[in-house]
C-alpha atoms as a PDB file:
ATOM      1  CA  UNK A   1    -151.819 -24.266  25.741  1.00  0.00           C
ATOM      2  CA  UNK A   2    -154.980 -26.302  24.661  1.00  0.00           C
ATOM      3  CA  UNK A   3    -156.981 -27.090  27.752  1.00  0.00           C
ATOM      4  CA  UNK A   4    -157.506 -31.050  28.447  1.00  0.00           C
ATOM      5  CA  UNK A   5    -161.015 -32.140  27.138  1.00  0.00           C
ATOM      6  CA  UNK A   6    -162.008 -34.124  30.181  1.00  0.00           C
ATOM      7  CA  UNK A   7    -160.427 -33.388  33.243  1.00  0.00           C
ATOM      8  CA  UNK A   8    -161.865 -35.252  36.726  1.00  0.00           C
ATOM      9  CA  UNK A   9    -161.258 -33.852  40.398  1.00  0.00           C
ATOM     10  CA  UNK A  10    -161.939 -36.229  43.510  1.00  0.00           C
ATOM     11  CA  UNK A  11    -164.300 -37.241  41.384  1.00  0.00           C
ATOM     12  CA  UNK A  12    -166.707 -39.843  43.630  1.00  0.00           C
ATOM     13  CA  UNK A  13    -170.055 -41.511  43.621  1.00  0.00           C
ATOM     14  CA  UNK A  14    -171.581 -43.900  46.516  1.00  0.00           C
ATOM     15  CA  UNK A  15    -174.949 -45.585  46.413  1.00  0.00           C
ATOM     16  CA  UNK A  16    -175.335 -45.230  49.737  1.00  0.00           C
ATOM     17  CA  UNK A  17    -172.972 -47.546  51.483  1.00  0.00           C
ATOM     18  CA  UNK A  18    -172.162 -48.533  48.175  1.00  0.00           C
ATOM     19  CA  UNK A  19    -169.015 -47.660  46.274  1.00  0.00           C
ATOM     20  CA  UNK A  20    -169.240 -46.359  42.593  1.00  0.00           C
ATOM     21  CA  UNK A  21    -166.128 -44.974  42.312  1.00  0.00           C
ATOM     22  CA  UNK A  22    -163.067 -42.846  45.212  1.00  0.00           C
ATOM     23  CA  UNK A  23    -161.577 -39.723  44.282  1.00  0.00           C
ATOM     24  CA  UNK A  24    -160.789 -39.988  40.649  1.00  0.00           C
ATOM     25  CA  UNK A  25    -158.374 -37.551  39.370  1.00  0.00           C
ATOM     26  CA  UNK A  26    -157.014 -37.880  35.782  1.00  0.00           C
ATOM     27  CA  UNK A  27    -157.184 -35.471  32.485  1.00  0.00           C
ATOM     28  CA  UNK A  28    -157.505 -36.597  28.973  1.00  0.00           C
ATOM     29  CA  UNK A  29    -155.712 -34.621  26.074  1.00  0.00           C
ATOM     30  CA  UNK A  30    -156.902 -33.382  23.171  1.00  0.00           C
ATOM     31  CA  UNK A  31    -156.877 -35.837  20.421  1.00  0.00           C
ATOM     32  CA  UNK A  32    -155.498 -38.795  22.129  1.00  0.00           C
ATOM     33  CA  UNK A  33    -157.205 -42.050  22.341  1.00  0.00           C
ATOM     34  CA  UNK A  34    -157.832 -42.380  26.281  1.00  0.00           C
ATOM     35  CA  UNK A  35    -158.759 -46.164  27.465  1.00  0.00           C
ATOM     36  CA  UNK A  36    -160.558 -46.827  30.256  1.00  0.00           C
ATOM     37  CA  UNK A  37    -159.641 -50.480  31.367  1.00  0.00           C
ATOM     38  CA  UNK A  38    -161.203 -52.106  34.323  1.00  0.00           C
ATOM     39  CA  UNK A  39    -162.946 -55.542  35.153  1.00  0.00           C
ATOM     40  CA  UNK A  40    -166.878 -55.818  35.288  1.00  0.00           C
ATOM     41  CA  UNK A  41    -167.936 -54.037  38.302  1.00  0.00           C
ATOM     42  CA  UNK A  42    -164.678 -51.252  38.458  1.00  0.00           C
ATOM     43  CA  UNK A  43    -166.796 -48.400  37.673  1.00  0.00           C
ATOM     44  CA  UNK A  44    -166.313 -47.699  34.667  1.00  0.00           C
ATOM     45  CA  UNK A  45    -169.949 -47.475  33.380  1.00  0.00           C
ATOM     46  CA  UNK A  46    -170.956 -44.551  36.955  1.00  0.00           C
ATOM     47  CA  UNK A  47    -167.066 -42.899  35.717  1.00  0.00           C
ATOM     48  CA  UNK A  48    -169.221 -42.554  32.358  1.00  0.00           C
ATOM     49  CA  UNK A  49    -172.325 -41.396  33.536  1.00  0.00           C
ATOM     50  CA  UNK A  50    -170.924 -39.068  35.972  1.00  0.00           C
ATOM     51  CA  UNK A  51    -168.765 -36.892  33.092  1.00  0.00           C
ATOM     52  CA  UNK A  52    -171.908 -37.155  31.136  1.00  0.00           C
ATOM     53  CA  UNK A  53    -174.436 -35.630  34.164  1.00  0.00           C
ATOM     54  CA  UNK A  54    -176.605 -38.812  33.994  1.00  0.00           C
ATOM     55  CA  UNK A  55    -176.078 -38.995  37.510  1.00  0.00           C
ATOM     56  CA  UNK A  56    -174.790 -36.468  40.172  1.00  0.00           C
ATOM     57  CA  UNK A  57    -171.030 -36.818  41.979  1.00  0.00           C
ATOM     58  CA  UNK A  58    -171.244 -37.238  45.876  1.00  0.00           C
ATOM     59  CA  UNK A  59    -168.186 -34.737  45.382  1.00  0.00           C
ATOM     60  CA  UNK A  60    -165.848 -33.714  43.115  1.00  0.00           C
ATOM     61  CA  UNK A  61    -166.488 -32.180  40.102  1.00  0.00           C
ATOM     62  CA  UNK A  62    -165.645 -32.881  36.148  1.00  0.00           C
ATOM     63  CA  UNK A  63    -164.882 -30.841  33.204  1.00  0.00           C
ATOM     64  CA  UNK A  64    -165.612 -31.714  29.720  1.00  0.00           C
ATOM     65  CA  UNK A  65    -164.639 -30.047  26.903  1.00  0.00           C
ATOM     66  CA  UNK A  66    -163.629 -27.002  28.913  1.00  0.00           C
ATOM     67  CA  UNK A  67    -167.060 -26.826  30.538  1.00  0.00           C
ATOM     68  CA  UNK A  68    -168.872 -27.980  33.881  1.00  0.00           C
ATOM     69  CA  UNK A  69    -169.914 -30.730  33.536  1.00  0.00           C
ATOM     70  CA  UNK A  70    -173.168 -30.331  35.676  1.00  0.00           C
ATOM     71  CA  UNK A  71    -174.261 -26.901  34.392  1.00  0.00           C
ATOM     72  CA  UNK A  72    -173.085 -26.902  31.057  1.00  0.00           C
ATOM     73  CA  UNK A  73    -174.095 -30.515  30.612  1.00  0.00           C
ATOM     74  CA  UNK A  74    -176.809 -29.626  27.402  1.00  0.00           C
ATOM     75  CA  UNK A  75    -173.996 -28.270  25.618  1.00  0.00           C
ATOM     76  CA  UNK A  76    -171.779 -31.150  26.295  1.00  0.00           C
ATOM     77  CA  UNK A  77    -174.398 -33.620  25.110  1.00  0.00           C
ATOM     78  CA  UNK A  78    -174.589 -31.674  21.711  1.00  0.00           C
ATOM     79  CA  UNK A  79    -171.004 -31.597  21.369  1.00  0.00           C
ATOM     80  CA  UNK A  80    -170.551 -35.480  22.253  1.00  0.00           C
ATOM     81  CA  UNK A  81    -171.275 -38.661  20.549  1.00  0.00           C
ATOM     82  CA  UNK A  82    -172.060 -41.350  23.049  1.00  0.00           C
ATOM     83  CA  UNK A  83    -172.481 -45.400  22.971  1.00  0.00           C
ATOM     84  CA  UNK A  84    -173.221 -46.903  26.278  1.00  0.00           C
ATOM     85  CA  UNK A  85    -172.619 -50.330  27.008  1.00  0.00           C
ATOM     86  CA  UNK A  86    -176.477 -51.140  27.779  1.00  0.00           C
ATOM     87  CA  UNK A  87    -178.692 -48.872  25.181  1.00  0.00           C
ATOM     88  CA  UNK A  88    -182.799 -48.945  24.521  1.00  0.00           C
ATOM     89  CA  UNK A  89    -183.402 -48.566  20.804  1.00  0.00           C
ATOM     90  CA  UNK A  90    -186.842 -47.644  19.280  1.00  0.00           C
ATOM     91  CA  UNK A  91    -187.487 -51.364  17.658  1.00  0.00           C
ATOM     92  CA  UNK A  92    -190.324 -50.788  16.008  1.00  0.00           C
ATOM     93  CA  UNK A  93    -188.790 -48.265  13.462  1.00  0.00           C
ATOM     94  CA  UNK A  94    -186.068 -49.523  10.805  1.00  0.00           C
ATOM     95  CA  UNK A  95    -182.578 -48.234  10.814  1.00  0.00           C
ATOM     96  CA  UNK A  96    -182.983 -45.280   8.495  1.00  0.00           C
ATOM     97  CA  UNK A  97    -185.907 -44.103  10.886  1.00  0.00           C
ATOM     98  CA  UNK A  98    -184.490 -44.299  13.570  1.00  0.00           C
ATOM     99  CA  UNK A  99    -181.061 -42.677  12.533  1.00  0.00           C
ATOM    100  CA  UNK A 100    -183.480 -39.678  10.836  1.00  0.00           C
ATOM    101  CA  UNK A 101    -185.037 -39.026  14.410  1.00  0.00           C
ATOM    102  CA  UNK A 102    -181.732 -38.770  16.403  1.00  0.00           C
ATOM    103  CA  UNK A 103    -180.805 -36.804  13.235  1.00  0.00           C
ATOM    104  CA  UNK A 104    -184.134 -34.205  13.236  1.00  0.00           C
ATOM    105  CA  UNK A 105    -183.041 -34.537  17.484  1.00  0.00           C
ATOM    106  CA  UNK A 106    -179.865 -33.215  16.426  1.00  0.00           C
ATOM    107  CA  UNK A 107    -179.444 -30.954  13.980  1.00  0.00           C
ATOM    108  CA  UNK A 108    -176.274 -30.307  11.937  1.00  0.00           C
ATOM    109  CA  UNK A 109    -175.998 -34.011  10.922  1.00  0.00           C
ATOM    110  CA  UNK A 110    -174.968 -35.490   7.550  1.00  0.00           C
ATOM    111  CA  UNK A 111    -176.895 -38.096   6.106  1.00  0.00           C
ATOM    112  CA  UNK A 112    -174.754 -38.790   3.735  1.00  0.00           C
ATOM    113  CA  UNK A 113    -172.241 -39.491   6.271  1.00  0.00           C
ATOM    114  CA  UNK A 114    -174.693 -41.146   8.340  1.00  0.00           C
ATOM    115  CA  UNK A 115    -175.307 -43.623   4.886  1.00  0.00           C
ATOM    116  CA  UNK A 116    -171.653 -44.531   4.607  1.00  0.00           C
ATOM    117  CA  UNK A 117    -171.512 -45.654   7.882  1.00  0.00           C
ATOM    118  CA  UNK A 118    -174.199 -47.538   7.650  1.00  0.00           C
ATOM    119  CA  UNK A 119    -172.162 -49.178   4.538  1.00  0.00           C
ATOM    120  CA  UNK A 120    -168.638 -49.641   6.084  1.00  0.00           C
ATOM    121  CA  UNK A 121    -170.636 -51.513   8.703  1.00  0.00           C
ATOM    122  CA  UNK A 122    -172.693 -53.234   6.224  1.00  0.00           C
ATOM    123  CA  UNK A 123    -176.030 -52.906   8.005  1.00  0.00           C
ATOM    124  CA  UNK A 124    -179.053 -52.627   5.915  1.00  0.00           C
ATOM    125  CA  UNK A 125    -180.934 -49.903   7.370  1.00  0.00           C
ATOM    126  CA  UNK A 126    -184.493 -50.735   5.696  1.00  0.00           C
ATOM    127  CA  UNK A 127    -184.657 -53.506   8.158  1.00  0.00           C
ATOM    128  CA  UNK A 128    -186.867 -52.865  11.426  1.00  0.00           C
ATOM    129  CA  UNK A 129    -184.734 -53.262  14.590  1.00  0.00           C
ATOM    130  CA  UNK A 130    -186.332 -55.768  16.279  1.00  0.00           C
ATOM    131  CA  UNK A 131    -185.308 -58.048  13.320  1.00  0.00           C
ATOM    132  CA  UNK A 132    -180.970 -57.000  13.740  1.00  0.00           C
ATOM    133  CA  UNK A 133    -179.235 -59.093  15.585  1.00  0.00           C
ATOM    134  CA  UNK A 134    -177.299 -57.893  18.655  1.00  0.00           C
ATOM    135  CA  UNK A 135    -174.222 -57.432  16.453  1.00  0.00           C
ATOM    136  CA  UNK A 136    -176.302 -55.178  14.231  1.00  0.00           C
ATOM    137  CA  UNK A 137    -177.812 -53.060  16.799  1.00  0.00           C
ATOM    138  CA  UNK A 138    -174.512 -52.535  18.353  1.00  0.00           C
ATOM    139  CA  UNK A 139    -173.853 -51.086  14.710  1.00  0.00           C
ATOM    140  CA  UNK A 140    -176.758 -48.793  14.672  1.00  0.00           C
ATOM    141  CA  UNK A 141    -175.812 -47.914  18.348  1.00  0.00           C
ATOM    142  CA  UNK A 142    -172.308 -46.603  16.548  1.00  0.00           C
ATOM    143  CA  UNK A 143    -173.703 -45.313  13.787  1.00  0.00           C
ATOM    144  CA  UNK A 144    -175.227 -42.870  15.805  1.00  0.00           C
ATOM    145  CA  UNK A 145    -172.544 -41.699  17.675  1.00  0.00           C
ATOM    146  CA  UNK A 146    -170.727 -40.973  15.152  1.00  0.00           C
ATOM    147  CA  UNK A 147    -172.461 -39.608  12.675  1.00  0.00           C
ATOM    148  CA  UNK A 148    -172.291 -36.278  13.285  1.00  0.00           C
ATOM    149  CA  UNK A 149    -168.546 -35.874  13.575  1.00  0.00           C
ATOM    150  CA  UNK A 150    -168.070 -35.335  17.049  1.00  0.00           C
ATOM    151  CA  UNK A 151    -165.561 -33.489  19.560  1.00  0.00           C
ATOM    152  CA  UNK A 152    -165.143 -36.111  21.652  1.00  0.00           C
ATOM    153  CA  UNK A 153    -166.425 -39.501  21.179  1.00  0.00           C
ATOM    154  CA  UNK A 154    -167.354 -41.737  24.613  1.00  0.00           C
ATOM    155  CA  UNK A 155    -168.081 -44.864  24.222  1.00  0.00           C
ATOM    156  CA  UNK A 156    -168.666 -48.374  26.132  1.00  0.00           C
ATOM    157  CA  UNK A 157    -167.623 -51.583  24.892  1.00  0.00           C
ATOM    158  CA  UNK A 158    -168.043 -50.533  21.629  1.00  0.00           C
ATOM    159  CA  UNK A 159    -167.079 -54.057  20.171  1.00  0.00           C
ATOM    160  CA  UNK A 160    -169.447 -56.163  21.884  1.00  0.00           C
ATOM    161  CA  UNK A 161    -170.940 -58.322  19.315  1.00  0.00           C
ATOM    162  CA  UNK A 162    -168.947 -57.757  16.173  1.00  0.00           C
ATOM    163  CA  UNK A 163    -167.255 -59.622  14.236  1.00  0.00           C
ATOM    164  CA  UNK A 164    -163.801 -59.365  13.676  1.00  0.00           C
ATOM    165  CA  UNK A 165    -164.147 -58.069  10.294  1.00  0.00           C
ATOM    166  CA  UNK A 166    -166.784 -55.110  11.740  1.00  0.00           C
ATOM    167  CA  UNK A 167    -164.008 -54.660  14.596  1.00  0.00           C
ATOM    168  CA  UNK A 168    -161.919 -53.932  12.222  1.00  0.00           C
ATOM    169  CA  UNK A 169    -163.932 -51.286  10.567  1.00  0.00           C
ATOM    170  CA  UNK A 170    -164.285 -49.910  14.378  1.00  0.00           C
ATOM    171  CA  UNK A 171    -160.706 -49.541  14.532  1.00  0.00           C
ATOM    172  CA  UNK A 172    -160.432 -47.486  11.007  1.00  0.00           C
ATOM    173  CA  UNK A 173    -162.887 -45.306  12.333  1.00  0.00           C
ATOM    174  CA  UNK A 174    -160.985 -44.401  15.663  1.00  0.00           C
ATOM    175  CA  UNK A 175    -157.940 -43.793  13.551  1.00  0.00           C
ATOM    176  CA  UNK A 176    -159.528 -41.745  11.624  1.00  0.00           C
ATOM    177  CA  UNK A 177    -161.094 -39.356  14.527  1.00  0.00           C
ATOM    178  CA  UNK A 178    -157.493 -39.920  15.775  1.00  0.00           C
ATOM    179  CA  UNK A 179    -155.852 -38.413  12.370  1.00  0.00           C
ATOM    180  CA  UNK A 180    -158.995 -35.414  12.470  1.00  0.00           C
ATOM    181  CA  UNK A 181    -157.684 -34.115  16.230  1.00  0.00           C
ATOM    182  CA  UNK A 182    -161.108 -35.574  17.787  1.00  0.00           C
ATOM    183  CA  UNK A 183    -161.171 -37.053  21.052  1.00  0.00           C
ATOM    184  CA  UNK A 184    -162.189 -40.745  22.377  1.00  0.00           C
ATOM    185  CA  UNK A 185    -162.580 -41.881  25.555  1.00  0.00           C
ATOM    186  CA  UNK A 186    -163.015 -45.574  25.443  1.00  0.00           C
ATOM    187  CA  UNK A 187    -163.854 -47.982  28.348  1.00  0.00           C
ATOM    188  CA  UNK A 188    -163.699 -51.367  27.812  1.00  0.00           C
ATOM    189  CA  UNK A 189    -162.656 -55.111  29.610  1.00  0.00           C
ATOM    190  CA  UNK A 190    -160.628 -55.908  26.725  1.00  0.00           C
ATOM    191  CA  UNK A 191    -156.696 -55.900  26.779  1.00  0.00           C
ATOM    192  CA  UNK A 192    -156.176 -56.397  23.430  1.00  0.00           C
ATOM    193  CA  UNK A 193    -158.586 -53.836  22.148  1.00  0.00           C
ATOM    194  CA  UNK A 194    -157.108 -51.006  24.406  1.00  0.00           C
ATOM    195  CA  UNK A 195    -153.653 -51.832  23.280  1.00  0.00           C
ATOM    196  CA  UNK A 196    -154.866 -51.882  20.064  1.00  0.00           C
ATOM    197  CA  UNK A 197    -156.161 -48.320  19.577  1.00  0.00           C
ATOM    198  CA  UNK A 198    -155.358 -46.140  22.838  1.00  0.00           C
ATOM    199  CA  UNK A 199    -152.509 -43.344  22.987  1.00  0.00           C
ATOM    200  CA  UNK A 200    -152.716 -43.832  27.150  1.00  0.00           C
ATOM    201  CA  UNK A 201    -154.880 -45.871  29.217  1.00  0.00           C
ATOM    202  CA  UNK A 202    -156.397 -45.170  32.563  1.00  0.00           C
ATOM    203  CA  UNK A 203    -157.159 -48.485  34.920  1.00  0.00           C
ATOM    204  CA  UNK A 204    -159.924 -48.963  37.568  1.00  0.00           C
ATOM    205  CA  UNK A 205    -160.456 -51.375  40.026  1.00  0.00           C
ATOM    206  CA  UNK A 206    -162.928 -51.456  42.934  1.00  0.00           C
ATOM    207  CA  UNK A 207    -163.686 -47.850  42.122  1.00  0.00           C
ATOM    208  CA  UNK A 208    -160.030 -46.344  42.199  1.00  0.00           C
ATOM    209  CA  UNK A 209    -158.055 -45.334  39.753  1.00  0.00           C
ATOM    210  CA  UNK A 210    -154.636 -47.673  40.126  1.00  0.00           C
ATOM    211  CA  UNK A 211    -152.560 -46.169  36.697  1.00  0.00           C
ATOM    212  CA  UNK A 212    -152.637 -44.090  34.270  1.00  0.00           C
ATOM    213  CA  UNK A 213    -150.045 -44.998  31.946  1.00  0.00           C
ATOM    214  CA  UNK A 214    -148.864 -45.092  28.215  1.00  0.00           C
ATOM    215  CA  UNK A 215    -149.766 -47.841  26.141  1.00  0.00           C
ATOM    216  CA  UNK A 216    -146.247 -48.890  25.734  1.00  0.00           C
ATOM    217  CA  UNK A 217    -145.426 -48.853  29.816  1.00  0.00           C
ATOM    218  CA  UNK A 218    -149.011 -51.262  29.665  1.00  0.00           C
ATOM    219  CA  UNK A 219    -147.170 -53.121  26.585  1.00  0.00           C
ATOM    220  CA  UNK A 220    -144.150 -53.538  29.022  1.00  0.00           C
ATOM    221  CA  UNK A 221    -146.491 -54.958  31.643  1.00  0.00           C
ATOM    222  CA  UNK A 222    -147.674 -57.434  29.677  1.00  0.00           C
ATOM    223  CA  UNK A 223    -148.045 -61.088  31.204  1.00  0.00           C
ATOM    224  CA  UNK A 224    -148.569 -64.502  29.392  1.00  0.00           C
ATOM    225  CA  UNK A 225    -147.867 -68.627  30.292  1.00  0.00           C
ATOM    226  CA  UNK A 226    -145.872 -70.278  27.733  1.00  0.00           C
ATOM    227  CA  UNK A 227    -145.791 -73.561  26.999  1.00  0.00           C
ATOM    228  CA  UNK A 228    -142.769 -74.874  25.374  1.00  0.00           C
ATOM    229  CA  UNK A 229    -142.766 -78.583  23.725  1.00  0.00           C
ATOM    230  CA  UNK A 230    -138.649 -80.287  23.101  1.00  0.00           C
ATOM    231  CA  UNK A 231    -137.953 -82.743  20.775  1.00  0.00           C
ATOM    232  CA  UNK A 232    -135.751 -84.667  24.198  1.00  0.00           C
ATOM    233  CA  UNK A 233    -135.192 -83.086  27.742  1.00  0.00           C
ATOM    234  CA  UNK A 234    -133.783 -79.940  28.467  1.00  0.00           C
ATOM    235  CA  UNK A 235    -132.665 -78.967  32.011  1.00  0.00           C
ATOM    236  CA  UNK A 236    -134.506 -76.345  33.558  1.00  0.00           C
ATOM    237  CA  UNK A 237    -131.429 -73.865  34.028  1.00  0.00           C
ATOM    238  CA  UNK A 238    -131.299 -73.298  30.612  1.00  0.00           C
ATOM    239  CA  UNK A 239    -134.022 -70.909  31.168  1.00  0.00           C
ATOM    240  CA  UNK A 240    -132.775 -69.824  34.600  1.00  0.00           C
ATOM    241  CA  UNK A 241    -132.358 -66.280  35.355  1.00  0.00           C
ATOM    242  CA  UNK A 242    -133.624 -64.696  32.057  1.00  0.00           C
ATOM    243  CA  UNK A 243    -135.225 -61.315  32.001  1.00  0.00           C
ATOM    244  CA  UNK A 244    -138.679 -61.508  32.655  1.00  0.00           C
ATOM    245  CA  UNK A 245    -138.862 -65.264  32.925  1.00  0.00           C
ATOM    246  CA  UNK A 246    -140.802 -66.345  36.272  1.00  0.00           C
ATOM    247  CA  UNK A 247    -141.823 -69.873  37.426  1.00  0.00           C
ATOM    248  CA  UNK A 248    -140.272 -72.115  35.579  1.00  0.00           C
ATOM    249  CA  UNK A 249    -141.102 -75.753  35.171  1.00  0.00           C
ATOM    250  CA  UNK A 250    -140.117 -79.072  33.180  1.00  0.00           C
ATOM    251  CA  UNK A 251    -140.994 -82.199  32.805  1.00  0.00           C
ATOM    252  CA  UNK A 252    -139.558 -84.005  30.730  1.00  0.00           C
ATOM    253  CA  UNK A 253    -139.439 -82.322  27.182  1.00  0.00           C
ATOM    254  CA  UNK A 254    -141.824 -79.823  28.231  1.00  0.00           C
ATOM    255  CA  UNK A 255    -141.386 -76.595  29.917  1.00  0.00           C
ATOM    256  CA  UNK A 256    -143.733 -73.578  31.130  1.00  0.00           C
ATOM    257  CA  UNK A 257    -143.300 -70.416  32.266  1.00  0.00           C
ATOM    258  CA  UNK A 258    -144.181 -66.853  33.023  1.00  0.00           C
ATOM    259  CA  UNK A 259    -143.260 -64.060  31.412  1.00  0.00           C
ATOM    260  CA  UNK A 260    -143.666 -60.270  32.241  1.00  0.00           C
ATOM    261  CA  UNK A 261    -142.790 -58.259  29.170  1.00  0.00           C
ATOM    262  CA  UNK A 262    -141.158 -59.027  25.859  1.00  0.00           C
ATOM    263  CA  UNK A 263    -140.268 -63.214  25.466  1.00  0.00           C
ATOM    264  CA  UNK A 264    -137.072 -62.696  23.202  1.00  0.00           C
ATOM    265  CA  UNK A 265    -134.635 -63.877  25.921  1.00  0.00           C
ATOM    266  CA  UNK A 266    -136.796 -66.666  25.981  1.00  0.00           C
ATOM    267  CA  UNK A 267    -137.201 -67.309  22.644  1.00  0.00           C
ATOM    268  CA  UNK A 268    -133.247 -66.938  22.542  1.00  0.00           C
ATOM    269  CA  UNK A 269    -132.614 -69.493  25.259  1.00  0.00           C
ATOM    270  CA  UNK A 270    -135.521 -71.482  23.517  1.00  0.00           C
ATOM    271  CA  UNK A 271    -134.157 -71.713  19.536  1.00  0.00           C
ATOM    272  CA  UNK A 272    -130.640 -73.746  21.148  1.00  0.00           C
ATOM    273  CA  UNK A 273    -132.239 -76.414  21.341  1.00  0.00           C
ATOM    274  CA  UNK A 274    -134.744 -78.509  18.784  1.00  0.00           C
ATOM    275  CA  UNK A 275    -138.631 -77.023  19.669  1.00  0.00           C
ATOM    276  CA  UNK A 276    -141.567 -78.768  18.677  1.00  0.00           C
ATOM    277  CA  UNK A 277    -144.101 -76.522  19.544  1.00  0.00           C
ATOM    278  CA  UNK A 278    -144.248 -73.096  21.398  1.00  0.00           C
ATOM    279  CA  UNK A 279    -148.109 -71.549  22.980  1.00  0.00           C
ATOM    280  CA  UNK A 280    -148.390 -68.648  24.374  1.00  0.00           C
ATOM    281  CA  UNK A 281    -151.374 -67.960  26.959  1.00  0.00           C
ATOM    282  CA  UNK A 282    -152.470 -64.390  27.558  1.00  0.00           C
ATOM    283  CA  UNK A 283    -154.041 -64.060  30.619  1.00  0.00           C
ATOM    284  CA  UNK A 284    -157.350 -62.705  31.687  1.00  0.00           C
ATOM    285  CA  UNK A 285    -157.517 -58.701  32.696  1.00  0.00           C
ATOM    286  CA  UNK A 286    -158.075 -59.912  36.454  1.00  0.00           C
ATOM    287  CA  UNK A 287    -155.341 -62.279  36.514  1.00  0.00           C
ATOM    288  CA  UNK A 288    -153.206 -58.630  35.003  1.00  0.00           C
ATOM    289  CA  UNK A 289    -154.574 -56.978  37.785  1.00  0.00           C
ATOM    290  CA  UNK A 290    -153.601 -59.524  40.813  1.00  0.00           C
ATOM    291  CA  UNK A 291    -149.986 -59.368  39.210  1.00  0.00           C
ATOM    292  CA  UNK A 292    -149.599 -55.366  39.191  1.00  0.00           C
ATOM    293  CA  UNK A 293    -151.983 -54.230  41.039  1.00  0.00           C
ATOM    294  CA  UNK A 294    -152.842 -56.332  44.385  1.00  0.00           C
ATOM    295  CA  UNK A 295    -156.570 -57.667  45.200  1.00  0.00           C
ATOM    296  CA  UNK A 296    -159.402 -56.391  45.625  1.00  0.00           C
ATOM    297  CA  UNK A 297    -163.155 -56.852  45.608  1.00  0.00           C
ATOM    298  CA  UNK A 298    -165.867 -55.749  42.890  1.00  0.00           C
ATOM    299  CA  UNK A 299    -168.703 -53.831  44.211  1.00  0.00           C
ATOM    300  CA  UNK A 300    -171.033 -51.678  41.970  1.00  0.00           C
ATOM    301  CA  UNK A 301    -170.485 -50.856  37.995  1.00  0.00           C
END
């Protein structure tokens, strides 16, 4: 049996009085897509830097790839490729300098590789960095974690500041490491984006881990206002009782509700009568959170 590629036991960090994060316990597989979903503030970024050895567990311990992740943590950094969501670049090189340093750093890096990156992402690497835009340093900033074909890929909002035609590109890229048997552990405030490319998704809040679930169970989860617009009235027991359908309220021709998973009972209920306009609201990853998975307060990233 292949051994899990990260694997975390009671894993915890304070700051003193502080909480980082409480006891984490959770194993990602090899070759899955793993997101790590949490608010601002969660711990998500001190989960990161503690499988990574950037900072020391109050207790618990962490493998990755098979290996301790305190004493074997040179050999982990070789074998990783690594965005995090705040990262110093060197600005007063261009992009092709830069990427040749962390190459020559390295070792065992394509530049060719490195090259096409550069032109799925279409970033002109002549340019000095303190020219690119924030969009275009978060490209360098995956450039270089991927460029040299990693095990495992961890990364921090890795979308932050592209456009959706670049996010798109991002999202090739993952399914590709996906289709190679690589590994990516993803963290990231964004539902959407997790849903998107994740196998199984892990969710923190105030430093605990709350689920661990498959994408689809999240899918199922899934909780949005919609606004429905009549061409006349329609009485509110029409939409009485339907699966998933919460809080329901008209006005007149209008009516708006709640619903927790898929909206074709609504729809259903909906098409027997003449619609002028349907809008669906998806809610914010807090307002998720308060639904499933109580209250709770934010305290240290």
């Amino acid at each position: 049996m292949v051994a899990d590629v990260i694997v975390a036991e009671r894993l915890s960090k304070w700051y003193g009085k502080q909480r980082g994060v409480i006891e984490l316990d959770f194993a990602v597989h090899p070759g899955e897509v793993f997101g790590y979903l949490g608010t601002n503030g969660a711990g998500k970024t001190t989960t990161i830097r503690l499988l990574l050895d950037l900072i020391r567990p109050t207790r618990g311990r962490a493998t990755v790839l098979g290996m301790d992740a305190r004493r074997d943590a040179v050999e982990i950094h070789r074998r990783v490729g690594y965005l995090p969501g705040e990262f110093a670049l060197y600005e007063n090189l261009t992009g092709a300098e830069y990427l040749a340093y962390l190459a020559a750093l390295r070792g065992n890096v394509d530049e060719r590789y490195a090259r096409t990156l550069a032109e799925r992402f279409d970033l002109d690497l002549s340019m000095r960095i303190a020219s690119l835009s924030h969009g275009n340093k978060q490209k360098v900033g995956l450039i270089q974690a991927f460029m040299h074909r990693p095990e495992l890929l961890v990364l921090a909002e890795p979308t932050q500041g592209l456009d959706p035609l670049m996010q798109q590109e991002f999202y090739r890229l993952i399914a590709e490491c996906r289709e190679d048997g690589r590994t990516v552990f993803l963290s990231s405030h964004v539902m959407p984006e997790v849903e998107r490319v994740c196998d199984r998704v892990g969710i923190i809040r105030d430093g605990r881990l709350v689920a661990v679930e498959d994408i689809g169970e999240l899918k199922a989860k899934e909780i949005r206002t919609i606004d429905l617009h009549f061409a006349g009235p329609v009485p509110p027991v029409a939409f009485a009782g339907l699966p998933g359908v919460r809080d329901v309220q008209a006005e007149g021709d209008r009516v708006r509700c709640t619903v927790v998973g898929h909206v074709d009972a609504l729809v259903k209920a909906a098409a027997r009568f003449e619609v002028i306009d349907l809008r669906s609201h998806e809610p914010t990853l807090e307002e998720i959170f308060l639904a499933f998975y109580g209250k709770g307060e934010t305290d240290v990233e």
